[in-house]
N, C-alpha and C. Protein backbone atom coordinates (compact mmCIF):
# COMPACT_ATOMS: atom_id res chain seq x y z
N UNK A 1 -63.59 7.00 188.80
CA UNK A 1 -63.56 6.20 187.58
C UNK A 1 -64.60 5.07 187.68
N UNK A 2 -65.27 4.41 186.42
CA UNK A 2 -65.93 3.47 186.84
C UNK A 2 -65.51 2.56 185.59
N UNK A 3 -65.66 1.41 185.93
CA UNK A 3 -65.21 0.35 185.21
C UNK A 3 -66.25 -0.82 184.79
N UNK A 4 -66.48 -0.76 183.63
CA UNK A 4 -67.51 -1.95 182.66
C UNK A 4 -66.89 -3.18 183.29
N UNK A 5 -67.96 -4.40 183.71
CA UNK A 5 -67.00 -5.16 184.22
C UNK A 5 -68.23 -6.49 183.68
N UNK A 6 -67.39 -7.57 183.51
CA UNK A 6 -68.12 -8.79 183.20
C UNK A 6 -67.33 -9.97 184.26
N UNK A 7 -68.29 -10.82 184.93
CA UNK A 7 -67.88 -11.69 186.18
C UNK A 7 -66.73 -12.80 185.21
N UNK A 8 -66.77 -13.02 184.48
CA UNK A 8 -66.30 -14.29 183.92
C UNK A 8 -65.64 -13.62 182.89
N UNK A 9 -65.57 -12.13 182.39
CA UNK A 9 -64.18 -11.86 181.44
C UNK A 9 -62.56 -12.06 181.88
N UNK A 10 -61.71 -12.47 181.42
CA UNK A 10 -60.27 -12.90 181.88
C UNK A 10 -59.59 -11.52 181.38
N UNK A 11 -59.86 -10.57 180.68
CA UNK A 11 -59.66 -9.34 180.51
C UNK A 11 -60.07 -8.32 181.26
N UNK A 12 -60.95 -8.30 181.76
CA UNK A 12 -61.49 -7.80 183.30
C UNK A 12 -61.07 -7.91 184.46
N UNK A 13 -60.77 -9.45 184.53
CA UNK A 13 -59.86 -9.90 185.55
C UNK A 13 -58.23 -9.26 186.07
N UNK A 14 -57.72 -9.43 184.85
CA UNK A 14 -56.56 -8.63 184.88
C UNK A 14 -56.51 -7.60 185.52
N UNK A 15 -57.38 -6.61 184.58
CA UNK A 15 -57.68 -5.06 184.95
C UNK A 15 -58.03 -4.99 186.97
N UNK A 16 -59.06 -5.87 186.94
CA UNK A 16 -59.13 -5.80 188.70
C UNK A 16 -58.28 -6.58 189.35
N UNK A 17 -57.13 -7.46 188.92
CA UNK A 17 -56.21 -7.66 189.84
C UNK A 17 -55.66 -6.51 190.09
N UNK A 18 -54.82 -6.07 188.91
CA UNK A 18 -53.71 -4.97 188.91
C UNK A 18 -54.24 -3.94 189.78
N UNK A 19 -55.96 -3.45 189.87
CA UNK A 19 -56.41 -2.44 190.93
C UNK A 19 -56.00 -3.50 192.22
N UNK A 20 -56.16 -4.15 192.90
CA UNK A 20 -55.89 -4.55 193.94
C UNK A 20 -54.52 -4.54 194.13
N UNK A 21 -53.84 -5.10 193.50
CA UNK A 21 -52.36 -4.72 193.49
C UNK A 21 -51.77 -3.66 193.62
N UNK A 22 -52.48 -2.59 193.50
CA UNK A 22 -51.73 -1.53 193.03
C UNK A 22 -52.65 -0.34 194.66
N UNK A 23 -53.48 -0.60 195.02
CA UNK A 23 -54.06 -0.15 195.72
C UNK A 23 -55.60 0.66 195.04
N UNK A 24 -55.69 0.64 194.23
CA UNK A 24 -56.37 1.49 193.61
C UNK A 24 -57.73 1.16 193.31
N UNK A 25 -58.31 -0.51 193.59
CA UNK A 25 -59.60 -0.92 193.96
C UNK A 25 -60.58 -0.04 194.71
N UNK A 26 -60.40 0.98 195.06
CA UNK A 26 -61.77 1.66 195.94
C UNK A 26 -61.99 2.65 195.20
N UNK A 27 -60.81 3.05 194.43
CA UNK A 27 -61.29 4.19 193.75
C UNK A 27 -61.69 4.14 192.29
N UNK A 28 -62.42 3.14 192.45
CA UNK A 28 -63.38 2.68 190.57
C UNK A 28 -64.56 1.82 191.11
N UNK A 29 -65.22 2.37 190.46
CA UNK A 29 -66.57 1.94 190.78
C UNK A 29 -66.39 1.22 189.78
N UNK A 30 -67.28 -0.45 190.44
CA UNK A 30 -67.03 -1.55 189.35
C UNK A 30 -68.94 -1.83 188.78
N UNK A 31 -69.00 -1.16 187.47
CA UNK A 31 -70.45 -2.11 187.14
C UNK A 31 -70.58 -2.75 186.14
N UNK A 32 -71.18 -4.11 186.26
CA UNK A 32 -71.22 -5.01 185.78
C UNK A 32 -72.56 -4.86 184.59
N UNK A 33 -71.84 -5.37 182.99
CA UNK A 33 -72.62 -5.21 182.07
C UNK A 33 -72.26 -5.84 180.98
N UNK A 34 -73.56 -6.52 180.08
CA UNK A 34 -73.74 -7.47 179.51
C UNK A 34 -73.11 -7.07 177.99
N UNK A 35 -71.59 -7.16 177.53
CA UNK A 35 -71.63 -6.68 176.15
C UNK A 35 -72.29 -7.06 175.40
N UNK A 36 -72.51 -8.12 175.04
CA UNK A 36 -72.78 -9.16 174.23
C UNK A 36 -74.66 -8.78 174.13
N UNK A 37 -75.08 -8.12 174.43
CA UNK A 37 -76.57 -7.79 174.59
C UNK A 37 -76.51 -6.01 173.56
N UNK A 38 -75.27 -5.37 173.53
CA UNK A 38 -74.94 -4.81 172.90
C UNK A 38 -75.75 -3.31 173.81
N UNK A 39 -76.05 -2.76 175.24
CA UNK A 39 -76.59 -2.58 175.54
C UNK A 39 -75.85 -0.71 174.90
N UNK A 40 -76.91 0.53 175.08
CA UNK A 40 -76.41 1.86 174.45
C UNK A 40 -75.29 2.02 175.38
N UNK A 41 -75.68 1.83 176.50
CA UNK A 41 -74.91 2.96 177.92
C UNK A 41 -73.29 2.41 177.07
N UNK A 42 -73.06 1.17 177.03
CA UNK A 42 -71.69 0.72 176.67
C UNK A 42 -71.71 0.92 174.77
N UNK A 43 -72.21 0.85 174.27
CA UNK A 43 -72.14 1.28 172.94
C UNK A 43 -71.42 2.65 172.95
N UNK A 44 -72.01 3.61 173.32
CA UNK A 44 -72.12 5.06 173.19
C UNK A 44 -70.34 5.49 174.07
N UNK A 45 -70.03 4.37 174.51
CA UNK A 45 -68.66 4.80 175.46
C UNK A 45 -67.55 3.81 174.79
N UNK A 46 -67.94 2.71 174.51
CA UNK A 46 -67.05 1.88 173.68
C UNK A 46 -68.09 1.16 172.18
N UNK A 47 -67.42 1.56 170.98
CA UNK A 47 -68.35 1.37 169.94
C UNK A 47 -68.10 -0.15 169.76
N UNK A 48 -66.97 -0.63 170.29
CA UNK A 48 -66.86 -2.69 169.75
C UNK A 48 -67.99 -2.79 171.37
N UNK A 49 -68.45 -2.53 172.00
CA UNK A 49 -69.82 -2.80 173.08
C UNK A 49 -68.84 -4.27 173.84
N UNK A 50 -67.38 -3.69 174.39
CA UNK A 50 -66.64 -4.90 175.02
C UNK A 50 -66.44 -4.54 176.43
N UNK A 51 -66.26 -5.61 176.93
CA UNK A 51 -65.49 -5.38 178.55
C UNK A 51 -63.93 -5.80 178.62
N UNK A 52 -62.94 -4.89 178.89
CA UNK A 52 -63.50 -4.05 180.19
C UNK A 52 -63.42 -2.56 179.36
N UNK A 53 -64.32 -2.04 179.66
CA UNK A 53 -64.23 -0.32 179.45
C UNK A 53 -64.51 0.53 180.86
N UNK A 54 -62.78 1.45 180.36
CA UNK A 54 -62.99 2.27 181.72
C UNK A 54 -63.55 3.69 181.20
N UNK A 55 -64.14 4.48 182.17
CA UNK A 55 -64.93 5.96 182.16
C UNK A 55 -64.65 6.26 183.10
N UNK A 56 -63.47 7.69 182.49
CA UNK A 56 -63.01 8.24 182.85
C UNK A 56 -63.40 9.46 184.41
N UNK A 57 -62.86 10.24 185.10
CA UNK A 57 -63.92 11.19 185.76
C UNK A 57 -64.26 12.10 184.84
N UNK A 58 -63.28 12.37 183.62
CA UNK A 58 -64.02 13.48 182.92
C UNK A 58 -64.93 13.03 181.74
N UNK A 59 -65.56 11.99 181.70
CA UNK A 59 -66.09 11.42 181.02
C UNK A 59 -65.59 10.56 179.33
N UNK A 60 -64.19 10.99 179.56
CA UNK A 60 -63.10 10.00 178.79
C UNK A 60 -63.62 8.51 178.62
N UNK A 61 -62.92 7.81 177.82
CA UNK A 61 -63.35 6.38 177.57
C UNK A 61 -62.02 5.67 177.46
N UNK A 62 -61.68 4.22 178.11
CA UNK A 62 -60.30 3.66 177.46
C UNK A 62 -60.65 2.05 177.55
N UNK A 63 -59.92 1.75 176.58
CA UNK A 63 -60.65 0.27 175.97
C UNK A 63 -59.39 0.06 175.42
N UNK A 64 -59.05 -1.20 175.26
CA UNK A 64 -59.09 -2.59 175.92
C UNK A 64 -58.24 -2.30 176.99
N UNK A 65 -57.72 -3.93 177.46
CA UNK A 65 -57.26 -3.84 178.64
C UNK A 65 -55.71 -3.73 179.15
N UNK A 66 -54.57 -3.84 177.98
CA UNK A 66 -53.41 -3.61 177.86
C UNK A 66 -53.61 -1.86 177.98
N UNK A 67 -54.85 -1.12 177.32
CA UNK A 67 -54.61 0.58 177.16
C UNK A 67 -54.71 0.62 178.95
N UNK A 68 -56.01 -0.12 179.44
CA UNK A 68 -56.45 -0.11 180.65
C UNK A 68 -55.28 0.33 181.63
N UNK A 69 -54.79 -1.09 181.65
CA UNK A 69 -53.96 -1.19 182.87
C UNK A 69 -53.14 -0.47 182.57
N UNK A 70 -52.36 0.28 181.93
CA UNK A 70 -51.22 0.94 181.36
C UNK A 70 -51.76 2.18 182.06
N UNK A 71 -52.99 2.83 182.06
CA UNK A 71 -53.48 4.15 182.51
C UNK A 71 -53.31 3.98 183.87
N UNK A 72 -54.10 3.05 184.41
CA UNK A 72 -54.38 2.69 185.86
C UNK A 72 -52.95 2.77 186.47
N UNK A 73 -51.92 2.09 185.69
CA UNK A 73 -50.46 2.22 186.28
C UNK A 73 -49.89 3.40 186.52
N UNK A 74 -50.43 4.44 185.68
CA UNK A 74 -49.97 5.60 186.09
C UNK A 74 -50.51 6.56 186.95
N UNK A 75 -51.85 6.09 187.93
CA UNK A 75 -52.32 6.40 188.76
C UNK A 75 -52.24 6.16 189.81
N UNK A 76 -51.22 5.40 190.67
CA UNK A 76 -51.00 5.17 191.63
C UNK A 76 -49.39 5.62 192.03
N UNK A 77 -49.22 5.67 193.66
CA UNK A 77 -47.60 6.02 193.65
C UNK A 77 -46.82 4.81 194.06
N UNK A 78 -47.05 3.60 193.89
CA UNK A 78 -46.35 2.50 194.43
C UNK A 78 -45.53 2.05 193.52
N UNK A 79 -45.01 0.73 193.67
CA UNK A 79 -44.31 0.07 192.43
C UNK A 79 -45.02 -0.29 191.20
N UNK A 80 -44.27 0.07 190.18
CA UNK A 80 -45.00 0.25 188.92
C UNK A 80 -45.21 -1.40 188.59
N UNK A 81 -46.23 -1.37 187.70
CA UNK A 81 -46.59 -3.13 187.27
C UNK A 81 -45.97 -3.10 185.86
N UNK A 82 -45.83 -2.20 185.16
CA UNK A 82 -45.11 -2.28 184.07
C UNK A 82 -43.92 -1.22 184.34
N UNK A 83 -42.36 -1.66 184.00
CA UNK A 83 -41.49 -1.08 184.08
C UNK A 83 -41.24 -0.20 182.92
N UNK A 84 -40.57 0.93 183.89
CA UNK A 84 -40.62 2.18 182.52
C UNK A 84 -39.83 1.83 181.15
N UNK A 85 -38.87 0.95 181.18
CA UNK A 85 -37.68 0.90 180.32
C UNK A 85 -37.35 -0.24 180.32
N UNK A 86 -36.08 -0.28 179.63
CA UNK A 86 -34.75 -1.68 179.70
C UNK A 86 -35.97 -2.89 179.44
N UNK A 87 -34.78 -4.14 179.74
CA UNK A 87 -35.55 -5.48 178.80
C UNK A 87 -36.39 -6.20 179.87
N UNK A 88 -36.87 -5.30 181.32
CA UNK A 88 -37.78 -5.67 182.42
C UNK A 88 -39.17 -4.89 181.95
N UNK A 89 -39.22 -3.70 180.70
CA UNK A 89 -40.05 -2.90 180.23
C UNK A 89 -40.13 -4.37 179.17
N UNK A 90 -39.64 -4.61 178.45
CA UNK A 90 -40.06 -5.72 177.27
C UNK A 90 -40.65 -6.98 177.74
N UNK A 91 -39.83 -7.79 178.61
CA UNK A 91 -40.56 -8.81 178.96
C UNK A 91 -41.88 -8.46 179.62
N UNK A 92 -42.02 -7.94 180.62
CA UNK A 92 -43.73 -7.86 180.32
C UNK A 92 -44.41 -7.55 179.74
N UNK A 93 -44.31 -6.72 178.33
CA UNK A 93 -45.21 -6.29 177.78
C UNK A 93 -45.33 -7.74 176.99
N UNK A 94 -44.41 -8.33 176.75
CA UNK A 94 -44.02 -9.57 175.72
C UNK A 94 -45.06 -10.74 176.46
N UNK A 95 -44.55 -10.65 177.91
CA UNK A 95 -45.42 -11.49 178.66
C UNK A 95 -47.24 -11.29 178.82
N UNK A 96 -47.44 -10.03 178.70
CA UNK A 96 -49.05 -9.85 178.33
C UNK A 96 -49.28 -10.37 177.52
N UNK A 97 -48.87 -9.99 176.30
CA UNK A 97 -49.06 -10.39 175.06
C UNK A 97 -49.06 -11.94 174.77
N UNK A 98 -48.52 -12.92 175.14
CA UNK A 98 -48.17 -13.87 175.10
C UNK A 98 -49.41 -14.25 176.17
N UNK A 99 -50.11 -13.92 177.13
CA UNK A 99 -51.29 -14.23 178.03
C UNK A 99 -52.32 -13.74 177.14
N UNK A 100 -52.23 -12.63 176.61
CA UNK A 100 -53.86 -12.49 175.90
C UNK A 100 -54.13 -13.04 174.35
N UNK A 101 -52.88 -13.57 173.93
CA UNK A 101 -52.97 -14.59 172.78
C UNK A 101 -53.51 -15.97 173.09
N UNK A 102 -53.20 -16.29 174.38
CA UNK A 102 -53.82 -17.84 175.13
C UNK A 102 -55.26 -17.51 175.62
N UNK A 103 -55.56 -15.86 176.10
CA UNK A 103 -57.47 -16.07 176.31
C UNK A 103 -57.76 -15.82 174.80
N UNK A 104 -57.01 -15.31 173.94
CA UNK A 104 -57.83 -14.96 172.30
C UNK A 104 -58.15 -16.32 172.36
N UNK A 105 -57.06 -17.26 172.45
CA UNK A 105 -57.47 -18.62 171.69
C UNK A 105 -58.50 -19.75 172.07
N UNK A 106 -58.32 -19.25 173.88
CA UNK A 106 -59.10 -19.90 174.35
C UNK A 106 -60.45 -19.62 173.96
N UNK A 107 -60.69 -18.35 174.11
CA UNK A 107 -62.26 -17.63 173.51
C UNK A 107 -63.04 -17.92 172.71
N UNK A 108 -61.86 -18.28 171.94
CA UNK A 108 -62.04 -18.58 170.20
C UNK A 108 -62.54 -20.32 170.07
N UNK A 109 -62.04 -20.96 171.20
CA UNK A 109 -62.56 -22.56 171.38
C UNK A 109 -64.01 -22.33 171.90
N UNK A 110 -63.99 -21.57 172.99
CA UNK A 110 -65.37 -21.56 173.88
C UNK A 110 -66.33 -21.32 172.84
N UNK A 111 -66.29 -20.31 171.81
CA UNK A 111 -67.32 -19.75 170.59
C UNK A 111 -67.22 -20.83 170.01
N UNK A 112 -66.42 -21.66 169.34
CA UNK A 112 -66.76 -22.44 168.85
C UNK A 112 -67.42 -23.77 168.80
N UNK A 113 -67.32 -24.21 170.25
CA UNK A 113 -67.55 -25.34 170.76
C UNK A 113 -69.63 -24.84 171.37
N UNK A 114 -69.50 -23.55 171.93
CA UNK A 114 -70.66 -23.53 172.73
C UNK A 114 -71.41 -22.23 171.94
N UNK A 115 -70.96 -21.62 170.96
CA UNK A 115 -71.90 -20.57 170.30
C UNK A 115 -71.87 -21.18 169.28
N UNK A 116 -71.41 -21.88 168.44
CA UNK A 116 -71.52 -21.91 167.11
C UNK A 116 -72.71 -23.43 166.58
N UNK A 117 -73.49 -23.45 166.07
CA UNK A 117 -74.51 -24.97 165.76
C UNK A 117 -73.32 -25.92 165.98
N UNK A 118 -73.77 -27.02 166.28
CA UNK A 118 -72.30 -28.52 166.51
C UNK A 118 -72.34 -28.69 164.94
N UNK A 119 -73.20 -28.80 163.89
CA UNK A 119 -73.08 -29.19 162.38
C UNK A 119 -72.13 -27.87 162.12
N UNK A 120 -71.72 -26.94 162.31
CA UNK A 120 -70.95 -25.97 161.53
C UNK A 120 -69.94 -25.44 162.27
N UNK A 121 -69.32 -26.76 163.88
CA UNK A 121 -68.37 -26.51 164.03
C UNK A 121 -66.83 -26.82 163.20
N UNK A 122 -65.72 -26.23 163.44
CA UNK A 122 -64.32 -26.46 162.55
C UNK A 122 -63.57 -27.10 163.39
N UNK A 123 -63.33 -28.55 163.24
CA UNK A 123 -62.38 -29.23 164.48
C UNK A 123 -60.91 -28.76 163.52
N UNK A 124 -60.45 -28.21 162.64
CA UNK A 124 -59.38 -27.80 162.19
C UNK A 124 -58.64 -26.17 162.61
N UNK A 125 -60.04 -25.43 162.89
CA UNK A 125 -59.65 -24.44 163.86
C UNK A 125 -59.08 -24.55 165.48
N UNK A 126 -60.47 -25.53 165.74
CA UNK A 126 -60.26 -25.79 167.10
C UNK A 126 -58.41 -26.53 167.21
N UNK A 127 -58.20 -27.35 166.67
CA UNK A 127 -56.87 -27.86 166.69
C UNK A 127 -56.09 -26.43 166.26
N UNK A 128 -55.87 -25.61 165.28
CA UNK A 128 -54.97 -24.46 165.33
C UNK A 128 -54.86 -23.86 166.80
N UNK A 129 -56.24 -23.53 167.41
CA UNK A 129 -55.93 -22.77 168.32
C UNK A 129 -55.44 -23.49 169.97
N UNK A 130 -55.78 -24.79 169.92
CA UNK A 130 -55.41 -25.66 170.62
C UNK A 130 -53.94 -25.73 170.42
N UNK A 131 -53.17 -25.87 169.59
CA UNK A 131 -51.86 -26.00 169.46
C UNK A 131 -50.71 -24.54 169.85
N UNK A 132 -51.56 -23.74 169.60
CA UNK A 132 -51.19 -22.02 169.54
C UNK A 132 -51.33 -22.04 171.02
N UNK A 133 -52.34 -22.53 172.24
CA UNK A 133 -52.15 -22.67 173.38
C UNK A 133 -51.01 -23.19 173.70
N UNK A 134 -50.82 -24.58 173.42
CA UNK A 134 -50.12 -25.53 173.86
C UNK A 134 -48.27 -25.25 174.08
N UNK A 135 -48.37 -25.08 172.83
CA UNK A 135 -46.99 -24.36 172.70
C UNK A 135 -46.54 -22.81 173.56
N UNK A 136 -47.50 -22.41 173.89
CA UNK A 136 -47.32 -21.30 174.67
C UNK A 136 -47.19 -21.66 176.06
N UNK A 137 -47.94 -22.43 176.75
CA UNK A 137 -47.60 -22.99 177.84
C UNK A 137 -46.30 -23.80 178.30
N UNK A 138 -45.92 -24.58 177.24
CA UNK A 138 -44.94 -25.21 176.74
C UNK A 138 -43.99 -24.05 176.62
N UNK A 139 -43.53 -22.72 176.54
CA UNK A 139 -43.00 -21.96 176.50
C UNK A 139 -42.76 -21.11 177.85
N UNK A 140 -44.14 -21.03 178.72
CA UNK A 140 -43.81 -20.54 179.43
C UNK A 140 -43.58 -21.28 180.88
N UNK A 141 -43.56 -23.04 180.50
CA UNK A 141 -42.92 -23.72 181.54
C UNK A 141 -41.58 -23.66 181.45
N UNK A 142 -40.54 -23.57 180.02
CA UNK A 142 -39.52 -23.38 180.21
C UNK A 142 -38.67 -22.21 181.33
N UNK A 143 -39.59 -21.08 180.75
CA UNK A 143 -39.44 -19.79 181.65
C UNK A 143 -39.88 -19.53 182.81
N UNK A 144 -40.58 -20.68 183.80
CA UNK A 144 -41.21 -20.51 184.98
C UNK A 144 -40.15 -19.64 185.64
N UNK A 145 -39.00 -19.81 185.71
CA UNK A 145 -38.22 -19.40 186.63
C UNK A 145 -38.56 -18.21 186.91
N UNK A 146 -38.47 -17.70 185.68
CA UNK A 146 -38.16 -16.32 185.85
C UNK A 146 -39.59 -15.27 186.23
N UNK A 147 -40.45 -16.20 186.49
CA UNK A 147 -41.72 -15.71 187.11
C UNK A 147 -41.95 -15.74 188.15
N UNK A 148 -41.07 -16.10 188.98
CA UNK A 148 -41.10 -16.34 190.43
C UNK A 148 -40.61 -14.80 191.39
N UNK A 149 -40.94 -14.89 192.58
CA UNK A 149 -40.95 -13.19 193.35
C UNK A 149 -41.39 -12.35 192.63
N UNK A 150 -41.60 -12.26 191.43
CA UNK A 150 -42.57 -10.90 190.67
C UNK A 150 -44.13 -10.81 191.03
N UNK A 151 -44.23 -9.68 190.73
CA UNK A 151 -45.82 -9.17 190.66
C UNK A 151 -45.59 -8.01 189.59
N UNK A 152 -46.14 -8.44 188.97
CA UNK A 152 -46.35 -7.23 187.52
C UNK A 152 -47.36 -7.57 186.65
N UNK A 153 -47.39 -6.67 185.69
CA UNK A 153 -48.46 -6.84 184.84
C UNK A 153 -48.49 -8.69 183.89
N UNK A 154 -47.12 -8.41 183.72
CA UNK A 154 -46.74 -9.59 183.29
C UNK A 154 -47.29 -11.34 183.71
N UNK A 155 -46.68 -11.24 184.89
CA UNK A 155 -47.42 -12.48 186.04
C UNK A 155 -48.60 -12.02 186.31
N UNK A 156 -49.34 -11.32 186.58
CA UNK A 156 -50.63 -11.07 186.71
C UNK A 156 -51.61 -11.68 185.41
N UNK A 157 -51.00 -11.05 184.15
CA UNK A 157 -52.09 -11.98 182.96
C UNK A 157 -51.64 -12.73 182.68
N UNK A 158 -50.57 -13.76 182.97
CA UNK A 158 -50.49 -15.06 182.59
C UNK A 158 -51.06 -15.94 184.03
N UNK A 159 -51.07 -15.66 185.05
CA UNK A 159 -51.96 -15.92 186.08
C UNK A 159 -53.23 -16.05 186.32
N UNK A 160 -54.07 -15.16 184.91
CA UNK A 160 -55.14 -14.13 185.00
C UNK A 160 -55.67 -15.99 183.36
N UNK A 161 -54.63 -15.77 182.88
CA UNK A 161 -54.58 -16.07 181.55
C UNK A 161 -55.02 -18.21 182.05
N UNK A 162 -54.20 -18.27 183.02
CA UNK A 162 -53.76 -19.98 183.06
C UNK A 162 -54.88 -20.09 184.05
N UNK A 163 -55.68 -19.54 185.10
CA UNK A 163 -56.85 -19.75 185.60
C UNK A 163 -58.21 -20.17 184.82
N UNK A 164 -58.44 -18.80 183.59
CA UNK A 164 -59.32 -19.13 182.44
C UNK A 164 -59.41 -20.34 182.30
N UNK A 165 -58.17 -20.97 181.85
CA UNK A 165 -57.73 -22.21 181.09
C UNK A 165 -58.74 -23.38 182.50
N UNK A 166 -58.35 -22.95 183.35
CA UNK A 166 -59.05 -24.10 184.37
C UNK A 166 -60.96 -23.84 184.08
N UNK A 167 -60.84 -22.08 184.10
CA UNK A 167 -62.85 -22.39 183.98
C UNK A 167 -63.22 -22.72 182.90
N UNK A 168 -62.31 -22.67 181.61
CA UNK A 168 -63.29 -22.97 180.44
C UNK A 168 -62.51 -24.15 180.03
N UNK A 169 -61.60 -24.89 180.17
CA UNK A 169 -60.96 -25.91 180.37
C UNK A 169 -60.90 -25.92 178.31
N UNK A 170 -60.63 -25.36 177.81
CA UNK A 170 -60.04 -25.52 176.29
C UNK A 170 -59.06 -26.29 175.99
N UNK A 171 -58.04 -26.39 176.52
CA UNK A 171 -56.97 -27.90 176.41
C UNK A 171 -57.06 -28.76 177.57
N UNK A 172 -57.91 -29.44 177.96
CA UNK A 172 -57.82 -29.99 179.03
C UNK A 172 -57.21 -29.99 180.14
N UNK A 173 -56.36 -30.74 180.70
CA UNK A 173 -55.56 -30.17 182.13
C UNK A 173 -54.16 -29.70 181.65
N UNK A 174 -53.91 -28.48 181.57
CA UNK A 174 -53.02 -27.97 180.98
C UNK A 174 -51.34 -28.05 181.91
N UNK A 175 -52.16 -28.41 183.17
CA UNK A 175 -50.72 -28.98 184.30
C UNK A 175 -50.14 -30.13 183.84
N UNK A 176 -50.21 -31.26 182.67
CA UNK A 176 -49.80 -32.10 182.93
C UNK A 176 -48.31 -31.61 181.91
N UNK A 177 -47.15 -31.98 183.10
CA UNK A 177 -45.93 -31.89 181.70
C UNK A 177 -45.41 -30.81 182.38
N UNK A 178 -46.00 -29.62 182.58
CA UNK A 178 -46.00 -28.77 182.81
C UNK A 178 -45.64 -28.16 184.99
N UNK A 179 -45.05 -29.10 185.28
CA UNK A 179 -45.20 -28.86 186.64
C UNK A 179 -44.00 -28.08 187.32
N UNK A 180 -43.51 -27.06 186.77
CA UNK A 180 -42.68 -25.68 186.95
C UNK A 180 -43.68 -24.62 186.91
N UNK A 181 -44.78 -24.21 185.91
CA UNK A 181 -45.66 -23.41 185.28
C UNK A 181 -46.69 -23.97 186.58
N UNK A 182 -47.02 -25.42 186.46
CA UNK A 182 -48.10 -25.14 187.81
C UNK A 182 -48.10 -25.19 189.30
N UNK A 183 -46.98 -24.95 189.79
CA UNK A 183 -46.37 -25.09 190.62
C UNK A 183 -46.33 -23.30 191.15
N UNK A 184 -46.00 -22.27 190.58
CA UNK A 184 -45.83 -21.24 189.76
C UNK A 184 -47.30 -20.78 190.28
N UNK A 185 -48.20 -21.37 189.14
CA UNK A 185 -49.59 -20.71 189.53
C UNK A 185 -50.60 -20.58 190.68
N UNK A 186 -50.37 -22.32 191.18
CA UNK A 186 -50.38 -22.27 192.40
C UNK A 186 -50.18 -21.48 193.23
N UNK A 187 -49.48 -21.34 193.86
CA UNK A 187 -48.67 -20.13 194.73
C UNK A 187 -49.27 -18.65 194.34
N UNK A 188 -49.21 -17.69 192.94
CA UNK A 188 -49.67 -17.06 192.88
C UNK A 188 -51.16 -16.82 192.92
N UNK A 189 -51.79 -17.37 192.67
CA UNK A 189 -53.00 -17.77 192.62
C UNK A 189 -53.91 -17.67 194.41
N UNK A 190 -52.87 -17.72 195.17
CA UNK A 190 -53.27 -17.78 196.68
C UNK A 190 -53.54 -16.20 197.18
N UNK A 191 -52.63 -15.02 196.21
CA UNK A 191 -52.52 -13.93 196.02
C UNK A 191 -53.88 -13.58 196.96
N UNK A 192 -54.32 -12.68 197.25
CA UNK A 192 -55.41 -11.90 198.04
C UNK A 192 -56.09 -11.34 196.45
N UNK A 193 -55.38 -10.60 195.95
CA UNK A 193 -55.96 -10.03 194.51
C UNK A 193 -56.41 -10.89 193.68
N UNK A 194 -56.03 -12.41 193.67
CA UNK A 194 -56.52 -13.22 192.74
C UNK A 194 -58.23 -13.74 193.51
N UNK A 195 -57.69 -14.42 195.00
CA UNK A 195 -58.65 -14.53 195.21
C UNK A 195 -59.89 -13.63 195.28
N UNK A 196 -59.71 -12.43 195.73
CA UNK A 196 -60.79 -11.62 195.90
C UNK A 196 -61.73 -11.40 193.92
N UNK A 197 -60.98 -11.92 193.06
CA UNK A 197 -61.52 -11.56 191.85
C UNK A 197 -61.48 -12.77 190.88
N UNK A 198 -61.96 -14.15 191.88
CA UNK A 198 -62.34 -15.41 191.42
C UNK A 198 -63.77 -15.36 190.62
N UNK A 199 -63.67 -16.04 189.71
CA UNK A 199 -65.14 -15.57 188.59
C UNK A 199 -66.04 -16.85 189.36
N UNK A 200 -67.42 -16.64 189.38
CA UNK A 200 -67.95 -17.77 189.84
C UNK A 200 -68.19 -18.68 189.15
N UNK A 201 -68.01 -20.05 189.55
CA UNK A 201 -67.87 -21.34 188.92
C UNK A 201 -68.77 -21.41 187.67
């Protein structure tokens, strides 16, 4: 398998924790490529020209990264990162979801703040999506608990998700208030899989 990969995507990230986690890092070739340049090789395999896109051995294509990791999970024989069933099958999927709504939003600050002219930025967006963070964090400090001894898909992108938050810093220090959730990340964050797939500064 080989895998479209961008150093600084938080959707990428995910995807190569869960290979480390799962054992399955050696067997995907990782190459690194510029979507945003819109280049064919990734056009012609994924038509939105995004990372991460995996290619397949039979020359298959799977895009985005919830389809991703969901495949990848079923390629290995260890403990599953997403559970087959029951409300341990819901909360993580709930819990992805709830992590890739905090990089949408964050994304959505970074474009605005650093792609868009400063005369035709929206400080009324930027505050929507600032608040749509906030409250989510704020949500998932209540629930730290229950993030603790896991490794799943779940803790992996909100791990994957609350790191971002440190490189592109979109709500500022998002630990403050919050010291169940960073307490939490900490610790996971020491992971071998996290470290080995730290984006460079």
């Amino acid at each position: 398998m080989l895998l479209r990969h961008s150093h600084t995507s938080p959707y990428v990230r995910k995807v190569t924790v869960l290979l480390h986690e799962t054992g399955l890092f050696d067997q995907v070739t990782i190459e690194t490529i510029d979507g945003w340049s819109e280049p064919e090789i990734l056009t012609g395999e994924n038509p939105l020209s995004m990372v991460p896109t995996l290619v397949l051995d039979d020359g298959q294509t799977l895009f985005d990264s919830p389809v991703i990791c969901e495949y990848l999970d079923r390629c290995h024989i260890g403990r599953r990162m997403i559970p087959a069933t029951g409300e341990r099958h819901w909360r993580v999927m709930r819990e992805q979801a709830l992590a890739d709504g905090v990089l949408d939003s964050a994304i959505l600050i970074f474009m605005e703040l650093y792609k868009r002219p400063e005369a035709l930025r929206w400080d009324w967006w930027l505050d929507l999506k600032r608040r749509a963070i906030r409250r989510s964090l704020d949500s998932l400090e209540r629930d730290a608990d229950a993030l603790r001894e896991r490794v799943d898909l779940g803790t992996i992108a909100i791990a994957v998700a609350l790191s971002y938050l440190d490189l592109r810093g979109a709500v500022g220090e998002w630990r403050d208030g919050r010291p169940a959730l960073a307490g939490w990340h900490e610790g996971f964050n020491r992971r071998p899989s996290m470290i080995a797939t730290t984006p460079p500064a």
